[in-house]
N, C-alpha and C. Protein backbone atom coordinates (compact mmCIF):
# COMPACT_ATOMS: atom_id res chain seq x y z
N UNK A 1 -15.42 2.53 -10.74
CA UNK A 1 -15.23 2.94 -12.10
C UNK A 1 -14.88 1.77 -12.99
N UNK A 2 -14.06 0.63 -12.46
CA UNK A 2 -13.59 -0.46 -13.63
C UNK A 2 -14.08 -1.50 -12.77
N UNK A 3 -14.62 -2.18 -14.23
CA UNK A 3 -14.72 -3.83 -13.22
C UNK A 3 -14.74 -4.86 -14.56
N UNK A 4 -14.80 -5.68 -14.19
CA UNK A 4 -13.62 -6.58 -15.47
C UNK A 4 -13.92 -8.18 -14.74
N UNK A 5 -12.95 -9.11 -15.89
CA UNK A 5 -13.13 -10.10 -14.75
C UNK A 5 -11.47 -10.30 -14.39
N UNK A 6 -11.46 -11.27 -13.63
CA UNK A 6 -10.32 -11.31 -13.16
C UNK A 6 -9.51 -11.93 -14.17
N UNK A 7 -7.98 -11.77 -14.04
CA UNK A 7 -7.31 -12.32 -15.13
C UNK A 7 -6.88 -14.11 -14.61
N UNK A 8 -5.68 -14.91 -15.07
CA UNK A 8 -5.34 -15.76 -14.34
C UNK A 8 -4.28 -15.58 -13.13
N UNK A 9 -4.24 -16.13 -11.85
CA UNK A 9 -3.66 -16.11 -11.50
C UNK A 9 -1.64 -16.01 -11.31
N UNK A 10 -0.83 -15.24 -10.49
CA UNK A 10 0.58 -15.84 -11.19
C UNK A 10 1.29 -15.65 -9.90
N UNK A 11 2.49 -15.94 -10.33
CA UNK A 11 3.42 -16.42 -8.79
C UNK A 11 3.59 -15.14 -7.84
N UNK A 12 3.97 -15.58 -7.05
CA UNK A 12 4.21 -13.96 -5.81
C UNK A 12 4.82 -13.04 -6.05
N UNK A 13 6.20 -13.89 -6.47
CA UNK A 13 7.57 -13.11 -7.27
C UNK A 13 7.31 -13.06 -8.48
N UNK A 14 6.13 -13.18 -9.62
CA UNK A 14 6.08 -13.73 -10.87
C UNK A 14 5.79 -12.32 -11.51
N UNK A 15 5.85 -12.90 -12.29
CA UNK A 15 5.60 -11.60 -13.66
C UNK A 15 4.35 -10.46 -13.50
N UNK A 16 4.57 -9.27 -13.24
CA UNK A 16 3.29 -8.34 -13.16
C UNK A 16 2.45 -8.90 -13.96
N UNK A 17 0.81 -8.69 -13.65
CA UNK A 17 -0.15 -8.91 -14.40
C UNK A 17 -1.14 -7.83 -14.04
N UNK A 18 -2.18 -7.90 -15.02
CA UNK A 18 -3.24 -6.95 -14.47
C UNK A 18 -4.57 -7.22 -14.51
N UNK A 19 -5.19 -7.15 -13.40
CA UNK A 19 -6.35 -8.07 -13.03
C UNK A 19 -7.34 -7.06 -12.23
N UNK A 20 -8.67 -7.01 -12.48
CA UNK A 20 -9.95 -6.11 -12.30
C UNK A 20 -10.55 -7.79 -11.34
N UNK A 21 -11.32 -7.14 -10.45
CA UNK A 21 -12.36 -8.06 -9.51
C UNK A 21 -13.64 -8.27 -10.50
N UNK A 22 -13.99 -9.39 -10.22
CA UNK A 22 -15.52 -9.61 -10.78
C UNK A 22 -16.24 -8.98 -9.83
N UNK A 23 -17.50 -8.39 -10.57
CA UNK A 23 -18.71 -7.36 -9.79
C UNK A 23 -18.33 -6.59 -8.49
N UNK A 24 -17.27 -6.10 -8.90
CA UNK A 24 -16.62 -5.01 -8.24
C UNK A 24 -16.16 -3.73 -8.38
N UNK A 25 -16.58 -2.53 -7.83
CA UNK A 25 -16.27 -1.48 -8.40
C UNK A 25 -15.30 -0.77 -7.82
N UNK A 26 -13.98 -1.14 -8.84
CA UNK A 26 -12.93 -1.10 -8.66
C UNK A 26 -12.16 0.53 -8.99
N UNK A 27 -11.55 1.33 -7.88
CA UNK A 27 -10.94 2.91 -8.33
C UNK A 27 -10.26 2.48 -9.14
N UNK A 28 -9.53 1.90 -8.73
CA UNK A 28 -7.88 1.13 -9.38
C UNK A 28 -7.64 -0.34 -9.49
N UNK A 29 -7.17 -0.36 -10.55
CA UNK A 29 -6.93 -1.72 -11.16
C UNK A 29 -5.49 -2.16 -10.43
N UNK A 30 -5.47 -3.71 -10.61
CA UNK A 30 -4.47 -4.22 -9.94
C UNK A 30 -3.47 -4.48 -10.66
N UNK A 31 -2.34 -3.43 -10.30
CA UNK A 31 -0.80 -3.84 -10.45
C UNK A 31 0.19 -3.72 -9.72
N UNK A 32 0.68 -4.75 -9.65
CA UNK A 32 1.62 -4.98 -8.35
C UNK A 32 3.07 -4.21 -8.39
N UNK A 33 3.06 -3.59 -7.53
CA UNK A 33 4.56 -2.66 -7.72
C UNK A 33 5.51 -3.92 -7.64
N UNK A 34 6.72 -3.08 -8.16
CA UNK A 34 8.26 -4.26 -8.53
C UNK A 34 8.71 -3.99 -7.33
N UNK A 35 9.23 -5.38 -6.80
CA UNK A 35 10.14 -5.33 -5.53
C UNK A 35 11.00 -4.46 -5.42
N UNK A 36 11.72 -4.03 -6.23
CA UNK A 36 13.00 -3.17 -6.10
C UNK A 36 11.98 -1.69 -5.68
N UNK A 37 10.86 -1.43 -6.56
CA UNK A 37 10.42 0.05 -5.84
C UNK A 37 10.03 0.14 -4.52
N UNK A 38 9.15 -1.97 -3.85
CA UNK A 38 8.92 -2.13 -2.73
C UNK A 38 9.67 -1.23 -1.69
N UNK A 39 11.32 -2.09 -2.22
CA UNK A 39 12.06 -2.04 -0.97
C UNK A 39 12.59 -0.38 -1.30
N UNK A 40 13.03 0.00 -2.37
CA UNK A 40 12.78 1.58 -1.86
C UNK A 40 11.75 2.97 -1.00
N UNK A 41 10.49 2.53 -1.41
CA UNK A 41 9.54 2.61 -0.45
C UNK A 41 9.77 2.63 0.96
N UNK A 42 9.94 1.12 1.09
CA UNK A 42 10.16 1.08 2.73
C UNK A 42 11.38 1.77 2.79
N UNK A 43 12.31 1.99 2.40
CA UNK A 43 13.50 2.69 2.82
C UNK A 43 13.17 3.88 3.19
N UNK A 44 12.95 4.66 2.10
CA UNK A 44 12.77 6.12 2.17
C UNK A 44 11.62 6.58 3.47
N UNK A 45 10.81 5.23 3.84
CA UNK A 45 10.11 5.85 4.85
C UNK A 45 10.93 4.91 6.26
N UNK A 46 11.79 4.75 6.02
CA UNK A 46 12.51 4.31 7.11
C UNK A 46 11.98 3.37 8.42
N UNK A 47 11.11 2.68 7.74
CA UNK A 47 10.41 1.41 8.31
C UNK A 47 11.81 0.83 9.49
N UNK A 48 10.81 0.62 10.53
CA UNK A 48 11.84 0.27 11.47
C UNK A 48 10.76 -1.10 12.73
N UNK A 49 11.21 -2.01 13.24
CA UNK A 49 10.34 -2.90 14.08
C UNK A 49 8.89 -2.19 14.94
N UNK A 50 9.41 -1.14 15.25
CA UNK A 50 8.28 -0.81 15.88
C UNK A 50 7.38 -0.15 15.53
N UNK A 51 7.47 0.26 14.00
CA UNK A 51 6.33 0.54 13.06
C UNK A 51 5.18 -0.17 12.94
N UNK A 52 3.95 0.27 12.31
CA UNK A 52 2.75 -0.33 12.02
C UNK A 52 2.55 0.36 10.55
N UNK A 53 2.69 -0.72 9.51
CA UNK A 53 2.80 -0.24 8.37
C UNK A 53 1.39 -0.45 7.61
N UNK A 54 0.65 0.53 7.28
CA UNK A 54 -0.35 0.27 6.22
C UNK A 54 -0.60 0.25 5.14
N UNK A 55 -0.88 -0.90 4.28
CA UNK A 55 -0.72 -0.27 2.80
C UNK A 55 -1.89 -0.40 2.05
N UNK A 56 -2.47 0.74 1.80
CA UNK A 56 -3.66 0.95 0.85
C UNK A 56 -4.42 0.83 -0.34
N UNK A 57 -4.94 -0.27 -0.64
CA UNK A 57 -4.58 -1.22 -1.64
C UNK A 57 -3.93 -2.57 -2.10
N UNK A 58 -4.13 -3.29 -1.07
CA UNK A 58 -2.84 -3.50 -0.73
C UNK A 58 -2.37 -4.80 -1.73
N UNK A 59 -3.48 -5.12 -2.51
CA UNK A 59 -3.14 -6.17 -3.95
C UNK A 59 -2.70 -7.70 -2.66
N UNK A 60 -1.54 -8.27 -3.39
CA UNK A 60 -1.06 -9.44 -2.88
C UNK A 60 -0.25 -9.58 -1.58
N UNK A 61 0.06 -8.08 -1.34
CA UNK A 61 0.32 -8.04 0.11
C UNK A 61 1.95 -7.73 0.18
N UNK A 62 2.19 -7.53 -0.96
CA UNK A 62 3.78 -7.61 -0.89
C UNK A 62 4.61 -6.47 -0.56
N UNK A 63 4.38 -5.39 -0.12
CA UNK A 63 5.10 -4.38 0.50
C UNK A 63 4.29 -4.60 1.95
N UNK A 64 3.49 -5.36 2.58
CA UNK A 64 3.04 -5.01 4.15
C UNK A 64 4.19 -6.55 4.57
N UNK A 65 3.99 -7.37 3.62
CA UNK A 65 4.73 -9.01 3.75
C UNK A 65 6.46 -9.16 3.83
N UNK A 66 7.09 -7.50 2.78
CA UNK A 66 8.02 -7.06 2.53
C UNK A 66 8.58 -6.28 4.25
N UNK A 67 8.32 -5.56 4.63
CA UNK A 67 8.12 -4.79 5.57
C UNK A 67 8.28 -5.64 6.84
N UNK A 68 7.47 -6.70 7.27
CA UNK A 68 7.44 -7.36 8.19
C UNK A 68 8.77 -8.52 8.09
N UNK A 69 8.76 -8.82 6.79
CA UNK A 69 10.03 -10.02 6.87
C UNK A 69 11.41 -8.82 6.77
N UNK A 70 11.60 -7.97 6.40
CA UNK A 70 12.92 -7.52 6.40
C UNK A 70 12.99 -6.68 7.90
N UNK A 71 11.97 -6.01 8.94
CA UNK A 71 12.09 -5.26 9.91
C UNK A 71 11.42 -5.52 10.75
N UNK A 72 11.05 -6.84 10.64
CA UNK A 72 10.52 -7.40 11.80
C UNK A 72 8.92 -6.71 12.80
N UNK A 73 8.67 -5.58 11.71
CA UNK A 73 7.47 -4.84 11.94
C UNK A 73 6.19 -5.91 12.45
N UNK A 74 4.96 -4.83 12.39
CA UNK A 74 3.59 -5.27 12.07
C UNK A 74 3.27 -4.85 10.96
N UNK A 75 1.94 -5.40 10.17
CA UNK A 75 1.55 -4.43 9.23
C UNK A 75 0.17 -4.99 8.76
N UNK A 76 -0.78 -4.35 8.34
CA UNK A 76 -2.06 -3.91 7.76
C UNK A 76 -2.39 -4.32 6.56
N UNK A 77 -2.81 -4.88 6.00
CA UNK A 77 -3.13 -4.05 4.36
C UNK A 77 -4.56 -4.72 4.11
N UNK A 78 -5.17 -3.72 3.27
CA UNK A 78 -6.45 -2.99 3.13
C UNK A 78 -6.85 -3.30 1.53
N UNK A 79 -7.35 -4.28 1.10
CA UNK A 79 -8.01 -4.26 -0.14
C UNK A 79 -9.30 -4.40 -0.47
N UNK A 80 -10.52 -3.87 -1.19
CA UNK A 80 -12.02 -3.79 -1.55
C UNK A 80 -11.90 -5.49 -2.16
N UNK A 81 -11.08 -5.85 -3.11
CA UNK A 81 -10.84 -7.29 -3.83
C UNK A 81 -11.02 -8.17 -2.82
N UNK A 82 -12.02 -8.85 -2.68
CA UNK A 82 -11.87 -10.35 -1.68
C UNK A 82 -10.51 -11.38 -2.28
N UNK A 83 -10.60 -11.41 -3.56
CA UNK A 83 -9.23 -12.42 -4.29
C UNK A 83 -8.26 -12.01 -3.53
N UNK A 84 -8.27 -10.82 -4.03
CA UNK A 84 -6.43 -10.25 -3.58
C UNK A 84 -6.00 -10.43 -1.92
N UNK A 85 -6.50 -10.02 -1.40
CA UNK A 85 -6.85 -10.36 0.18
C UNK A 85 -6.71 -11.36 0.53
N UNK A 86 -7.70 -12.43 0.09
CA UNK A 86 -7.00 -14.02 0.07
C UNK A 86 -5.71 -14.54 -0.51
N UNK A 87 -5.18 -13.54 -1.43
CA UNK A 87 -3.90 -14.53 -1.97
C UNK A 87 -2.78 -13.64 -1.11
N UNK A 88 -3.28 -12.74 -0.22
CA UNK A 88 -2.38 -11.67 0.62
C UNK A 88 -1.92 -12.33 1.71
N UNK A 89 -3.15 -13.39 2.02
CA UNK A 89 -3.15 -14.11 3.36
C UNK A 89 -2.39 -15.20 3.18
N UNK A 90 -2.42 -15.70 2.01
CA UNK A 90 -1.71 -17.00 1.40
C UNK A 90 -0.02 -16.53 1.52
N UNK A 91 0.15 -15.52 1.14
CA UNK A 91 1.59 -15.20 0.52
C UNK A 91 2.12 -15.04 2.01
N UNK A 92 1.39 -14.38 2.33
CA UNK A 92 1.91 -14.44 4.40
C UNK A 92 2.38 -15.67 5.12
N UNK A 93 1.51 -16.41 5.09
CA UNK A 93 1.76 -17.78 5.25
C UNK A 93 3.17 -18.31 4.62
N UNK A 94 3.29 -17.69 3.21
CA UNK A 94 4.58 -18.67 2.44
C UNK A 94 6.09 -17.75 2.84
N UNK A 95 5.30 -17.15 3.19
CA UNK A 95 6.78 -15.98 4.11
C UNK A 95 6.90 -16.09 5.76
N UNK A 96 6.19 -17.03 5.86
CA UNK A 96 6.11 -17.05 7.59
C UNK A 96 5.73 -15.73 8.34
N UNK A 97 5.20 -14.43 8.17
CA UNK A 97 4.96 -13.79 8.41
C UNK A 97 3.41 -13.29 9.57
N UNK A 98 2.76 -14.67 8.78
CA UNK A 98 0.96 -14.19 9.51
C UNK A 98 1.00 -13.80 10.85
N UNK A 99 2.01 -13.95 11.94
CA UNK A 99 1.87 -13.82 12.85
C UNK A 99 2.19 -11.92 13.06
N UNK A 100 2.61 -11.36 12.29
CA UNK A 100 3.02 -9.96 11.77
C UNK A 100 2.06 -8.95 11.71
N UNK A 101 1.35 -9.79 10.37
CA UNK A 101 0.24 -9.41 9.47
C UNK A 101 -1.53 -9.67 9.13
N UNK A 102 -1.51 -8.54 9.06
CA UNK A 102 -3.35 -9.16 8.61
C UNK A 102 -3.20 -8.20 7.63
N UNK A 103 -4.25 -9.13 6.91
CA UNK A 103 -4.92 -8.68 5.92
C UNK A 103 -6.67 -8.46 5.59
N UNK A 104 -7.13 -7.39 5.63
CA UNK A 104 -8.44 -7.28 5.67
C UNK A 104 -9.42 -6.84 4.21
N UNK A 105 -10.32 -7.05 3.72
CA UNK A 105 -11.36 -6.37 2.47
C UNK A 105 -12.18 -5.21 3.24
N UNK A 106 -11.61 -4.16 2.66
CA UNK A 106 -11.74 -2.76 2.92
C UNK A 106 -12.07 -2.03 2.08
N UNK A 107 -12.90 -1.01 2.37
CA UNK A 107 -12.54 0.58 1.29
C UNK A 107 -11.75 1.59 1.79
N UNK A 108 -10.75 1.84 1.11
CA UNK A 108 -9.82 2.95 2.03
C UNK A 108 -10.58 3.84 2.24
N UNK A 109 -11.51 4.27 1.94
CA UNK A 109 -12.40 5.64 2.22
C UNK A 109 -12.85 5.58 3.50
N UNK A 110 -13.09 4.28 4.08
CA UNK A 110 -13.83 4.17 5.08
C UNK A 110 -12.67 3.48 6.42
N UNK A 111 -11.91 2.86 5.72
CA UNK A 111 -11.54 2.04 6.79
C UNK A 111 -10.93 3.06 7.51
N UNK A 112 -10.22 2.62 8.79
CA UNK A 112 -9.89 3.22 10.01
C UNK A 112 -8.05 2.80 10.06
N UNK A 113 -7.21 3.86 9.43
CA UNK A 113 -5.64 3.55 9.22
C UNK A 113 -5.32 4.68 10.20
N UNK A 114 -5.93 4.99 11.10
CA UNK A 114 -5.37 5.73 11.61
C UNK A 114 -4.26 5.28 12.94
N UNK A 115 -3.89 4.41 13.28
CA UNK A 115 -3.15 3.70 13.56
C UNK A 115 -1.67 3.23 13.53
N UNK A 116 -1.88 4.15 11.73
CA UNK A 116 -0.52 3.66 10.95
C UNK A 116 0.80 4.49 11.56
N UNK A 117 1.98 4.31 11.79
CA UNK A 117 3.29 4.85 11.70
C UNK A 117 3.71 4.97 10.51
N UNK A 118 3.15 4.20 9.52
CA UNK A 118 3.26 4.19 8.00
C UNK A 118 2.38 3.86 7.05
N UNK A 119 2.26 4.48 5.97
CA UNK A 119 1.26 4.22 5.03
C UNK A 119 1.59 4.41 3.82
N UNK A 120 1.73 3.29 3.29
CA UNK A 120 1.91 3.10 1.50
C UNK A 120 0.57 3.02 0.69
N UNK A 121 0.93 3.12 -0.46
CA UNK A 121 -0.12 3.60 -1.49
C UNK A 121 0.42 3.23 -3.14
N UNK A 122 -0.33 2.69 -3.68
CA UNK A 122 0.20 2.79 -4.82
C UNK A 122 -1.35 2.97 -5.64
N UNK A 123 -2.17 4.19 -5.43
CA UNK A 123 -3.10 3.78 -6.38
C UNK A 123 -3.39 5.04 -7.62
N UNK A 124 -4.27 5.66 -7.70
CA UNK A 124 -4.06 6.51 -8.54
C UNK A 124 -4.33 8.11 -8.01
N UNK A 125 -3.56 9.18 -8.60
CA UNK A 125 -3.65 10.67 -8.42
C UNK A 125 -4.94 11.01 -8.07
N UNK A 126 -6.16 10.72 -8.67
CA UNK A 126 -7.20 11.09 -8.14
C UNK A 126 -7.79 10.44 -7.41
N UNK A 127 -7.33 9.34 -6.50
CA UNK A 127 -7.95 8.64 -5.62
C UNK A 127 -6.91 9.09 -4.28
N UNK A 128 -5.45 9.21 -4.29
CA UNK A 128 -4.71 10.11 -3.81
C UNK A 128 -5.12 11.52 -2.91
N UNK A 129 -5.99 12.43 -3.84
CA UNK A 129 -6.24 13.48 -3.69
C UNK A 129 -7.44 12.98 -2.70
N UNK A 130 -8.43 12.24 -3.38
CA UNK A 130 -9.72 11.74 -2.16
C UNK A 130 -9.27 11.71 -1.02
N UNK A 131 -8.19 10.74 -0.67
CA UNK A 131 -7.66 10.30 0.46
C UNK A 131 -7.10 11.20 1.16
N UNK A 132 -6.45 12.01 0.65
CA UNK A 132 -5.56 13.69 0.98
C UNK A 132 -6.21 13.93 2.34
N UNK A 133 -7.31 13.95 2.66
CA UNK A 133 -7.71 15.28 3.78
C UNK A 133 -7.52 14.19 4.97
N UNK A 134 -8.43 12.59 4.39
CA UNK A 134 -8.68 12.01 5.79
C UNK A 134 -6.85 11.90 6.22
N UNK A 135 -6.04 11.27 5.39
CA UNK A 135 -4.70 10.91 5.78
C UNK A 135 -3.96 12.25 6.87
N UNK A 136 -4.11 13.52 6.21
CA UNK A 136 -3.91 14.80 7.06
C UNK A 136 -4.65 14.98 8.57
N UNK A 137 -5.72 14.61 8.58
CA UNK A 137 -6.75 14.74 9.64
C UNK A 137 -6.56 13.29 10.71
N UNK A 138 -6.59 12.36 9.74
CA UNK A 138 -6.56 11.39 10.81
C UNK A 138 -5.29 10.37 11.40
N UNK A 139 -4.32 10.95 10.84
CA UNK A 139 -3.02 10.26 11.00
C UNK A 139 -2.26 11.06 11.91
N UNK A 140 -1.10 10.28 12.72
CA UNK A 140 -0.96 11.17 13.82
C UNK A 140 0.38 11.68 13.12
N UNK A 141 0.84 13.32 13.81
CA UNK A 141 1.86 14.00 13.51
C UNK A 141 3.12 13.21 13.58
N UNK A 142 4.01 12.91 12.19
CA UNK A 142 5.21 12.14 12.36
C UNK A 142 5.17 10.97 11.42
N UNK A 143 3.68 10.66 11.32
CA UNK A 143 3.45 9.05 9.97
C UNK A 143 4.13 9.58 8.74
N UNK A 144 4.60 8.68 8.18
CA UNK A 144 5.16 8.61 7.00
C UNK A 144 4.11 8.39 6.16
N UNK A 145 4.15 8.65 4.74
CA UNK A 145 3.24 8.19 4.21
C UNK A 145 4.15 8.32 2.75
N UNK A 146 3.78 6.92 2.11
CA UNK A 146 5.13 6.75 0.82
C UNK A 146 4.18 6.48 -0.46
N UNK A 147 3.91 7.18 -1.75
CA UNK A 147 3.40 6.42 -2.80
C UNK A 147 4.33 6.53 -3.75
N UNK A 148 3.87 5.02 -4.65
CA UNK A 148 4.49 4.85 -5.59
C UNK A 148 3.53 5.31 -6.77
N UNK A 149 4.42 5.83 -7.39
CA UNK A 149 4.02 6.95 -9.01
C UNK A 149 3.29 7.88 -8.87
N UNK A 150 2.28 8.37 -7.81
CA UNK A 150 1.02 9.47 -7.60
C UNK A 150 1.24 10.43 -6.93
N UNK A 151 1.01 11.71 -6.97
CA UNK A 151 1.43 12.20 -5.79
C UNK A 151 0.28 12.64 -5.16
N UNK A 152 0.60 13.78 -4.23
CA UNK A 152 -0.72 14.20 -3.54
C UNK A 152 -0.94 15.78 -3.92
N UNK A 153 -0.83 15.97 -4.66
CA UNK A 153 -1.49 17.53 -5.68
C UNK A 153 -0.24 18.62 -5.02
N UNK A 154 -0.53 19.34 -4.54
CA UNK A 154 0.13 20.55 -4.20
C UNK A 154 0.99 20.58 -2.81
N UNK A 155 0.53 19.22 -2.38
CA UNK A 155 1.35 18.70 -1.12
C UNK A 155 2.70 18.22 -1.39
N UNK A 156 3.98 18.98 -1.17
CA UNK A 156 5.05 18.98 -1.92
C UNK A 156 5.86 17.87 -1.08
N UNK A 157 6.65 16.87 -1.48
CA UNK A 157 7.04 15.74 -0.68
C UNK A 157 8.47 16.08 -0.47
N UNK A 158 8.93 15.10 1.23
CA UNK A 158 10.08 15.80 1.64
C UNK A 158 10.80 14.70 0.78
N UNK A 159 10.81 13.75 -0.03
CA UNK A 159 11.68 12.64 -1.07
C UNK A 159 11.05 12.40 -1.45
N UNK A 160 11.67 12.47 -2.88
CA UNK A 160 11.16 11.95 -4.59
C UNK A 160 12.61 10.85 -4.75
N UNK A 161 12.00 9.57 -5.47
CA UNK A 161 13.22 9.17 -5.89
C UNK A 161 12.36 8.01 -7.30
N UNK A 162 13.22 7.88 -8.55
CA UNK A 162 12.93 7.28 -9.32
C UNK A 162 13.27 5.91 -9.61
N UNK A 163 12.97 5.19 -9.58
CA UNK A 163 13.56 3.88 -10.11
C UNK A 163 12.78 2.86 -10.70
N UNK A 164 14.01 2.31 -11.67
CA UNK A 164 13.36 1.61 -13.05
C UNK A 164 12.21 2.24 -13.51
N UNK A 165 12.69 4.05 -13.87
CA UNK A 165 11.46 4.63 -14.52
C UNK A 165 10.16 5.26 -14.03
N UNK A 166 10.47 4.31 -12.50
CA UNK A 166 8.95 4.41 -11.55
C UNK A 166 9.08 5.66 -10.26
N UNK A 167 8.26 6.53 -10.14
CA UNK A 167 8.11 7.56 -9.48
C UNK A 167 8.10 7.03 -7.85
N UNK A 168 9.06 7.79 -7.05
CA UNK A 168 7.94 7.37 -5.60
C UNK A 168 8.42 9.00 -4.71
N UNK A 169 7.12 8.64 -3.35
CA UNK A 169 7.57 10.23 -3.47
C UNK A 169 6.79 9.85 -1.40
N UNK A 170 7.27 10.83 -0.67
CA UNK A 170 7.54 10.42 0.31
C UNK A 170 6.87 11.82 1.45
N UNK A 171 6.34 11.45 2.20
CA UNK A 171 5.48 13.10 3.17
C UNK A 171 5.62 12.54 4.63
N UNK A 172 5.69 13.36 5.19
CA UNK A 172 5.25 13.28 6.81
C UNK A 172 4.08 14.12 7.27
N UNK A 173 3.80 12.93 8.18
CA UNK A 173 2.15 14.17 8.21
C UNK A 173 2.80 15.45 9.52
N UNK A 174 2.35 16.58 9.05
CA UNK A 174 2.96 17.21 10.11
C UNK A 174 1.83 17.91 11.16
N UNK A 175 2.36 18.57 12.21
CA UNK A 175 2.07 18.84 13.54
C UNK A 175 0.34 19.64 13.00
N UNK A 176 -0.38 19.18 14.18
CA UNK A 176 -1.25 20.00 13.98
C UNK A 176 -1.54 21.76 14.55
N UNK A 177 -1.97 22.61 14.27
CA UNK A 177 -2.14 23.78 15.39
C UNK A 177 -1.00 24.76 14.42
């Protein structure tokens, strides 16, 4: 739906920006959630070492990079953006982390998260809802699954919590049968 060119680059920790891929057809545009919602995120889904955290969308990498340096996890993350992906891999590196983490150019539609103990999201309500059935179907009973600001329609979450204004909201996939 959006494609744009890219904006300029900015620091890891640096000031949100918002940046579209060149000749890319982009659901969602890139904005990087604020650390403070990061680390609530991982809280509320209670990220722990022996998790495998995925995050969908995953921009610069900073909640899978977040995740691994504070809990010593593994983690995933999944972006269509070749840029973002590369500066995901970069930021890994500047956190000592790569050995943690990969980072791959994906379409969440397609890729294969089924794997995850956890799965973050920050993209939009109606790309949310797309994702809705495979995340139910293909995730095993017990994954967490955490977004920031979107929810998942009528799928009522076991934690909502707000901060600095910003929505996040929290599910477990449950048992099948």
């Amino acid at each position: 739906m959006l494609a744009g060119a890219a904006s300029g680059a900015w620091a890891w920790m640096g000031a949100p920006a918002i940046s579209l891929a060149r000749d890319l057809e982009l659901d969602v545009p890139y904005v990087p959630t604020p650390m403070t919602v990061v680390d609530r995120m991982l809280e509320m889904a209670k990220v722990g070492k022996r998790d495998l955290v995925y995050d969908l969308g995953c921009g610069d990498g900073r909640i899978v990079i977040r995740a691994a340096e504070r809990f010593g996890c593994r983690g995933v993350g999944v972006d269509l953006d070749p840029v973002r992906v590369s500066e995901a891999k970069t930021n890994a590196e500047k956190a000592k982390v790569q050995s943690l983490v990969k980072f791959e150019v994906g379409n969440v539609f397609t890729y294969d998260f089924s794997p995850a103990t956890v799965v973050t999201m920050y993209l939009l309500r109606s790309v949310n809802m797309r994702l809705r059935p495979r995340l139910l179907a293909e995730l095993k009973p017990g994954t967490r699954i955490v977004s920031h600001a979107f929810d998942l329609g009528d799928w009522k979450p076991e934690q909502t919590a707000r901060i600095e204004g910003r929505n996040v909201f929290m599910w477990t996939v449950p048992s099948r049968g």
